[in-house]
N, C-alpha and C. Protein backbone atom coordinates (compact mmCIF):
# COMPACT_ATOMS: atom_id res chain seq x y z
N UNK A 1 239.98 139.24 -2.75
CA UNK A 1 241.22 138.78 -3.36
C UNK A 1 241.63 137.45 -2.79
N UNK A 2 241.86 137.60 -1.24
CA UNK A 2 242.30 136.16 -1.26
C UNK A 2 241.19 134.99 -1.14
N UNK A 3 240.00 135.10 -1.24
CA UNK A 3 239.60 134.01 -1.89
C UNK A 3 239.92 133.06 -3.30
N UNK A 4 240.08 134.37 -4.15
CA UNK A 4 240.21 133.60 -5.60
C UNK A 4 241.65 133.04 -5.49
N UNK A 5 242.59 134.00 -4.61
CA UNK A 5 243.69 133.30 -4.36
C UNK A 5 243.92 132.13 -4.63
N UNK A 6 242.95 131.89 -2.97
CA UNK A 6 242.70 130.30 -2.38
C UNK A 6 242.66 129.48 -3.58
N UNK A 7 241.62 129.70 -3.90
CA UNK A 7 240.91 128.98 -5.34
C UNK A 7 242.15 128.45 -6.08
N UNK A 8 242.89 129.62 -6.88
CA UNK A 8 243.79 128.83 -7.65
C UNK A 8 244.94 128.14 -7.01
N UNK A 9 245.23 128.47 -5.59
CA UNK A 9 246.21 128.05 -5.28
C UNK A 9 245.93 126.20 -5.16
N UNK A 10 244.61 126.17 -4.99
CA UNK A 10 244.13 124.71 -4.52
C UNK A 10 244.09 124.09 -5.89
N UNK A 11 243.36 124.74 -6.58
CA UNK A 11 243.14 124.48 -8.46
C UNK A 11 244.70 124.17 -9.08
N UNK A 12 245.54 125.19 -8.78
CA UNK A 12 246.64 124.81 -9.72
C UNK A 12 247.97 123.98 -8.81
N UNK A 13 247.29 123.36 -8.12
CA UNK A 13 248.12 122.59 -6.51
C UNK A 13 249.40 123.60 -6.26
N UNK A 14 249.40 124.62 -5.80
CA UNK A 14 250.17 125.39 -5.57
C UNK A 14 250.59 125.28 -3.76
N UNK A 15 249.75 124.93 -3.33
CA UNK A 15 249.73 124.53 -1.84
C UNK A 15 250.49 123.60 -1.24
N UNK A 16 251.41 122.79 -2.30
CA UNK A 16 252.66 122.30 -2.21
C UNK A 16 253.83 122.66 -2.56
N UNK A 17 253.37 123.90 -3.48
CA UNK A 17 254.69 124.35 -3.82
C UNK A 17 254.72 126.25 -3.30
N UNK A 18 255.64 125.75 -2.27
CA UNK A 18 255.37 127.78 -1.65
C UNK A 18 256.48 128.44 -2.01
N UNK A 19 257.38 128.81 -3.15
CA UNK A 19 257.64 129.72 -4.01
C UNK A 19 256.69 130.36 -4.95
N UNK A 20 256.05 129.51 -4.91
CA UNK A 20 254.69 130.00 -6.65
C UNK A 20 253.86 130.15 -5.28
N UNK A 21 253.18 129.47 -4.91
CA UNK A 21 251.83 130.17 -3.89
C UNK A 21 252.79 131.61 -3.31
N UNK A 22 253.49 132.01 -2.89
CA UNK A 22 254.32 133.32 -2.36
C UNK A 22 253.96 133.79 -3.35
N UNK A 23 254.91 133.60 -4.70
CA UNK A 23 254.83 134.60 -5.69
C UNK A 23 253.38 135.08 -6.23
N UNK A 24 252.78 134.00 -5.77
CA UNK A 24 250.93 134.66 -6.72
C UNK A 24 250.69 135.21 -5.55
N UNK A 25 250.62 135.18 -4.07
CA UNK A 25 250.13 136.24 -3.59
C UNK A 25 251.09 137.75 -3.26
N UNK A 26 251.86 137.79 -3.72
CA UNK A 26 252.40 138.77 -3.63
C UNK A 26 252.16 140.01 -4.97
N UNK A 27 251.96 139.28 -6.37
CA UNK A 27 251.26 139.32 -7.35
C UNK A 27 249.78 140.43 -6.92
N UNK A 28 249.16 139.17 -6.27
CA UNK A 28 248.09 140.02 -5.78
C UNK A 28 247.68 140.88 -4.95
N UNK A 29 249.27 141.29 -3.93
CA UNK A 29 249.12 142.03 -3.18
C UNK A 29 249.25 143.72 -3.65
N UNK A 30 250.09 143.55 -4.79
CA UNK A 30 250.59 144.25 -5.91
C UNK A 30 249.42 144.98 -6.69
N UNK A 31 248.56 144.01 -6.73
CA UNK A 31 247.51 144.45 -7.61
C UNK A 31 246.36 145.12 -7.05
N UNK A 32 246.32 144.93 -5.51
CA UNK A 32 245.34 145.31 -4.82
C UNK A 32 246.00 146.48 -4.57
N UNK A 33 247.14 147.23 -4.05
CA UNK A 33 247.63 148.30 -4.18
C UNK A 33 247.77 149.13 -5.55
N UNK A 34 247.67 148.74 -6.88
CA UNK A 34 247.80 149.27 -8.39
C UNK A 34 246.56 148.62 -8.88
N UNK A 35 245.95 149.17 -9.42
CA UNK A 35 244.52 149.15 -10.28
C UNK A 35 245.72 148.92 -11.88
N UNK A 36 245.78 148.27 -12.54
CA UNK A 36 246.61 148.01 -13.63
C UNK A 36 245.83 148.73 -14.76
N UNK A 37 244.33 147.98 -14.88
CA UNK A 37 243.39 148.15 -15.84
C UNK A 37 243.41 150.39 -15.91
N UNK A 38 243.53 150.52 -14.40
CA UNK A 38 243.10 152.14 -14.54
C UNK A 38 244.07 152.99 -15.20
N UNK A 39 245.52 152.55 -15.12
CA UNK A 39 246.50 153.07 -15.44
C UNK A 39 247.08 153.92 -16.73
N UNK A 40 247.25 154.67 -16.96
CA UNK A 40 247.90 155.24 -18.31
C UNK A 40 249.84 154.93 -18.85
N UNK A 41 249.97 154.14 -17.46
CA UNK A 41 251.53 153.89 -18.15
C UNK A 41 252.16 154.71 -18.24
N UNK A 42 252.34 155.91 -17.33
CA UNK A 42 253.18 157.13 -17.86
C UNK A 42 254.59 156.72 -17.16
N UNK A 43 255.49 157.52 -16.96
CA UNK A 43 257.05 156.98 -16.40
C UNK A 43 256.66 157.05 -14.73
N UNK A 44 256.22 158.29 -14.79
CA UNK A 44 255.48 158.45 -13.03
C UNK A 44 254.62 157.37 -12.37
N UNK A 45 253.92 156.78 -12.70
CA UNK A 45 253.14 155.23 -12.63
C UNK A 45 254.06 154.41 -12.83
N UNK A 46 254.57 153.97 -13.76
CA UNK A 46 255.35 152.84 -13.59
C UNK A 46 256.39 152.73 -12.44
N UNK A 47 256.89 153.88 -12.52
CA UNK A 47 257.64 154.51 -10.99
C UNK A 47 257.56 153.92 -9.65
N UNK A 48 255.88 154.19 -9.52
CA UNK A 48 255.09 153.84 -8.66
C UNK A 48 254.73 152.35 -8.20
N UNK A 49 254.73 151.67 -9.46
CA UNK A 49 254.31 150.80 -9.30
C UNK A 49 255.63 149.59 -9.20
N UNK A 50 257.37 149.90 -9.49
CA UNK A 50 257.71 149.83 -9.08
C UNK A 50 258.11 149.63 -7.74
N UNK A 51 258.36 151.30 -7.42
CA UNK A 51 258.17 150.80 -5.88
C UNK A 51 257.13 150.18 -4.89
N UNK A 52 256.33 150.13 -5.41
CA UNK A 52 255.52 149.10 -4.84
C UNK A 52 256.23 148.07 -4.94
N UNK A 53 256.64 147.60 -5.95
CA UNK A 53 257.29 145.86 -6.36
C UNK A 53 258.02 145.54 -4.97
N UNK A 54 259.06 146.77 -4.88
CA UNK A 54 260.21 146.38 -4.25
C UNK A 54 259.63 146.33 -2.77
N UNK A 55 258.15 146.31 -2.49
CA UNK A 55 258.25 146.21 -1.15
C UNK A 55 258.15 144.61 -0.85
N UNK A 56 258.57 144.08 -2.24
CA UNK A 56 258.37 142.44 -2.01
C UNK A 56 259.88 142.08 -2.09
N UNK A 57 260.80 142.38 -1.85
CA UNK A 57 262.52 142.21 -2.08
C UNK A 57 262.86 141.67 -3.47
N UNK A 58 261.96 142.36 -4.54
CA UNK A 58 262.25 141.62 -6.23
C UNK A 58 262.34 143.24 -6.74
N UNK A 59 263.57 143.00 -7.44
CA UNK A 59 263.54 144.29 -8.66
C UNK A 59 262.43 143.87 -10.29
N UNK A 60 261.92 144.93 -9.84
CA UNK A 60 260.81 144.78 -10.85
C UNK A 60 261.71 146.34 -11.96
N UNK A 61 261.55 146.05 -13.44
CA UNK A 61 262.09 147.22 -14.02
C UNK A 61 261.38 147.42 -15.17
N UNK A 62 260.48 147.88 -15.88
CA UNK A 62 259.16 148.16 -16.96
C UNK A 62 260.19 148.76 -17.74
N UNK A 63 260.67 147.83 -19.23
CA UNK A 63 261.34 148.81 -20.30
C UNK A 63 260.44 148.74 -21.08
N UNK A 64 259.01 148.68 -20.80
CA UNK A 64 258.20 148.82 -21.36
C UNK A 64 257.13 149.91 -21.30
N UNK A 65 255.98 150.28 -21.82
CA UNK A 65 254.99 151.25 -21.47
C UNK A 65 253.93 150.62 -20.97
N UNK A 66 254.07 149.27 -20.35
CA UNK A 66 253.00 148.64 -19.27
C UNK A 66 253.92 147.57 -18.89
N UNK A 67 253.47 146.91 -17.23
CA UNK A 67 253.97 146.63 -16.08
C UNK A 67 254.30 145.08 -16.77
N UNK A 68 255.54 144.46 -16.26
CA UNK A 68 255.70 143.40 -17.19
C UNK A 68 256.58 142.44 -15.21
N UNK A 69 256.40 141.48 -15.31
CA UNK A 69 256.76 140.76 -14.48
C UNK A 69 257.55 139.74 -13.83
N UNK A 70 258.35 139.55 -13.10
CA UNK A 70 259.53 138.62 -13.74
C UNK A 70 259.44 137.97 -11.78
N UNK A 71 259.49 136.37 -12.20
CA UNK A 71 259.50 135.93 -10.75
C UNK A 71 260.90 134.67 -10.51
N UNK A 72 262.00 135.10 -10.11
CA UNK A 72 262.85 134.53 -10.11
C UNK A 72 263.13 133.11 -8.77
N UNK A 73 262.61 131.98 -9.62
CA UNK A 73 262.07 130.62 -8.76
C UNK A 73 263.79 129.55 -10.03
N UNK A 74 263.63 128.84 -9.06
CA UNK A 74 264.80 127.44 -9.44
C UNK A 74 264.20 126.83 -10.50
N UNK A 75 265.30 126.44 -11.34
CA UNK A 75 264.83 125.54 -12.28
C UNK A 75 264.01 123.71 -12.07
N UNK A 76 262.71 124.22 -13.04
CA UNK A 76 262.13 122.40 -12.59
C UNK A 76 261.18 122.76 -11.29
N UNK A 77 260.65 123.74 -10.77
CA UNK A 77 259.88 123.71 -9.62
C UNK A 77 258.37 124.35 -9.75
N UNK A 78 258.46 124.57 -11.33
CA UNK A 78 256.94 124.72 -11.69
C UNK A 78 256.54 126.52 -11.98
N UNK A 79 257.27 127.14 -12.81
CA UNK A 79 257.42 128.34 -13.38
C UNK A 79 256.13 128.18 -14.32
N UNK A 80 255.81 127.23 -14.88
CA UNK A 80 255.30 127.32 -15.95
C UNK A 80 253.27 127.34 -15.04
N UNK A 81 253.14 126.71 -14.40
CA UNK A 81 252.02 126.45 -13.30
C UNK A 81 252.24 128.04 -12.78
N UNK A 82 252.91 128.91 -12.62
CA UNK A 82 252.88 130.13 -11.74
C UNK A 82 252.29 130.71 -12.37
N UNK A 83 253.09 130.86 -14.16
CA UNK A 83 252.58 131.59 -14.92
C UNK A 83 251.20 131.59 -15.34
N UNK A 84 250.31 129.82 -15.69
CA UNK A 84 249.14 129.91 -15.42
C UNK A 84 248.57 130.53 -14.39
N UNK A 85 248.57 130.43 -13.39
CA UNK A 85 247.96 130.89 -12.12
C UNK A 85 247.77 132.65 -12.26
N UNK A 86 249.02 133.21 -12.66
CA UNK A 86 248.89 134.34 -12.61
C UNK A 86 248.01 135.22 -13.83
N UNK A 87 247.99 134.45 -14.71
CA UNK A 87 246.98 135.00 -15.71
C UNK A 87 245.78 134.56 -15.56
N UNK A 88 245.31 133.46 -14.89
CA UNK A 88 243.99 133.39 -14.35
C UNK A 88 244.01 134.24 -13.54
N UNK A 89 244.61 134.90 -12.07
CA UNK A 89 244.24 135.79 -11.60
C UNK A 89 244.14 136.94 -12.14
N UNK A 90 245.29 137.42 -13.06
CA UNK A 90 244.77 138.90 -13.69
C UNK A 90 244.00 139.06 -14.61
N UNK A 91 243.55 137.95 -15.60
CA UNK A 91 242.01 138.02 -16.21
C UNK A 91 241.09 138.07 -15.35
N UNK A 92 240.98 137.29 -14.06
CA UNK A 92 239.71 137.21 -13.26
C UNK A 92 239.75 138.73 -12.65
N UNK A 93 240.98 139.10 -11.87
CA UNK A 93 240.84 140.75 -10.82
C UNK A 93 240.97 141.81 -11.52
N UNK A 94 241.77 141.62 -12.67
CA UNK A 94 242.00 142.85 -13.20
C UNK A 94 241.45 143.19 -14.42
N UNK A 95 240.50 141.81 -15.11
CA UNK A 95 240.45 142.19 -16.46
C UNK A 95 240.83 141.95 -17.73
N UNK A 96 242.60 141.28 -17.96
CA UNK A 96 243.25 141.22 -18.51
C UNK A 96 242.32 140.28 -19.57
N UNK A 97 242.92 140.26 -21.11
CA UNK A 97 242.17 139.40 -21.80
C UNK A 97 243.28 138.94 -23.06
N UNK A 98 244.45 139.89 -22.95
CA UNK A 98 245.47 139.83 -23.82
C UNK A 98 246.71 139.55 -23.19
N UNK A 99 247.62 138.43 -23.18
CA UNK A 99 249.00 138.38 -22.60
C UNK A 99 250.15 138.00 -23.20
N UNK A 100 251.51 138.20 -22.91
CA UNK A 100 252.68 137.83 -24.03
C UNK A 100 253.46 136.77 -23.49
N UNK A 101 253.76 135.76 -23.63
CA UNK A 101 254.44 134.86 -22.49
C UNK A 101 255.61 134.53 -23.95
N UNK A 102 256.67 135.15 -23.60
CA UNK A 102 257.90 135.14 -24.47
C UNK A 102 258.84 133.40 -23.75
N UNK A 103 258.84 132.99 -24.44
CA UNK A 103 259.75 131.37 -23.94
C UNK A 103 260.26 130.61 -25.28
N UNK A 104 261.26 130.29 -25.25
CA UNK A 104 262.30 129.88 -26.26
C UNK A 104 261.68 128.48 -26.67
N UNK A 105 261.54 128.23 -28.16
CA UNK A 105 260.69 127.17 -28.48
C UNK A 105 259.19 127.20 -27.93
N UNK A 106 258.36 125.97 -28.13
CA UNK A 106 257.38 126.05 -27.92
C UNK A 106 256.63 124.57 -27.26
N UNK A 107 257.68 123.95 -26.63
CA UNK A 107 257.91 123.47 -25.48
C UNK A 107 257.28 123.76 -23.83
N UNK A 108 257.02 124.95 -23.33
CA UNK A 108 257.05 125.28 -22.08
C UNK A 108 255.48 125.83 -22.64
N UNK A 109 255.28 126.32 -23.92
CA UNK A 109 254.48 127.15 -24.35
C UNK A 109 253.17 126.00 -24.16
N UNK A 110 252.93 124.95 -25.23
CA UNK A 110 252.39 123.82 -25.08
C UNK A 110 252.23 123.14 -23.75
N UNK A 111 253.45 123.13 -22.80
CA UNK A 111 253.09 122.95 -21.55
C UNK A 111 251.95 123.94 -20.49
N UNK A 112 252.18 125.00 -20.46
CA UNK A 112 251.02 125.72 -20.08
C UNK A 112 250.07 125.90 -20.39
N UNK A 113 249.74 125.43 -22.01
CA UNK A 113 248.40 124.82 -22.47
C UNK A 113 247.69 123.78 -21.82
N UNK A 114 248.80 122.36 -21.66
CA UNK A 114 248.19 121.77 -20.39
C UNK A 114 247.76 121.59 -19.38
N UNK A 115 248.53 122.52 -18.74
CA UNK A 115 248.52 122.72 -17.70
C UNK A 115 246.89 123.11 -17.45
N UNK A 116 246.55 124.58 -18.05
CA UNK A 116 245.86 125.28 -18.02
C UNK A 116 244.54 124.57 -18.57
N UNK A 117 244.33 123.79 -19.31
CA UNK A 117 243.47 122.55 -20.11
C UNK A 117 243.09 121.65 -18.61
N UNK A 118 244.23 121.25 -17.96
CA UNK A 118 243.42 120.33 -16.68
C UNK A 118 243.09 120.44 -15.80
N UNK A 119 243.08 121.86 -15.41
CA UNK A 119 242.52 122.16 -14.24
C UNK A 119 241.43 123.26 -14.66
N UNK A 120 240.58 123.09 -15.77
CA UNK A 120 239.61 123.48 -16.19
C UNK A 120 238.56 122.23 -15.67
């Protein structure tokens, strides 16, 4: 795990910014404790995987029937770079191949296209 860490943290220059390098490894600390891919999503799992969250001091709350993520960083300090980062890591550790990134206009949306485009 924390190799690929490394990787993106250097890849998506996160190594200057330590709210997002925190938040992706904590992400992954998350994930190394919860197998996501194994999961059935029942209320008891999500439960679980909850409290796991909170051993990072973030309320994590699933009104959903799979684990959904919320990383509360200042405006302008590179939310949109986290969010890349973190879906390269959970396609690479976990698998993932489908994701929903809900953002008002399509502004921030196009930006993480870039983002994600130059450090290819």
């Amino acid at each position: 795990m924390r190799g690929l860490v490394d990787d993106i943290v250097s890849q998506m220059s996160l190594d200057k910014r330590e709210p997002q390098r925190d938040s992706l490894v904590k992400l992954a600390e998350l994930c190394e404790k919860n197998n996501f891919r194994a999961f059935d999503y029942s209320t008891a799992t999500l439960k679980k995987i909850e409290s796991d969250a909170r051993l990072f001091s973030s309320l994590f709350e699933f009104e959903t029937n799979y684990p959904s993520f919320v990383f509360a960083l200042a405006t302008g300090v590179g939310k949109t770079r986290l969010a890349g980062a973190c879906i390269y890591y959970l396609a690479q550790m976990q698998g993932f191949t489908e994701f929903l990134i809900v953002v008002k206009g399509e502004t921030l949306y196009n930006k993480l296209l870039n983002d994600l485009n130059k450090s290819n």
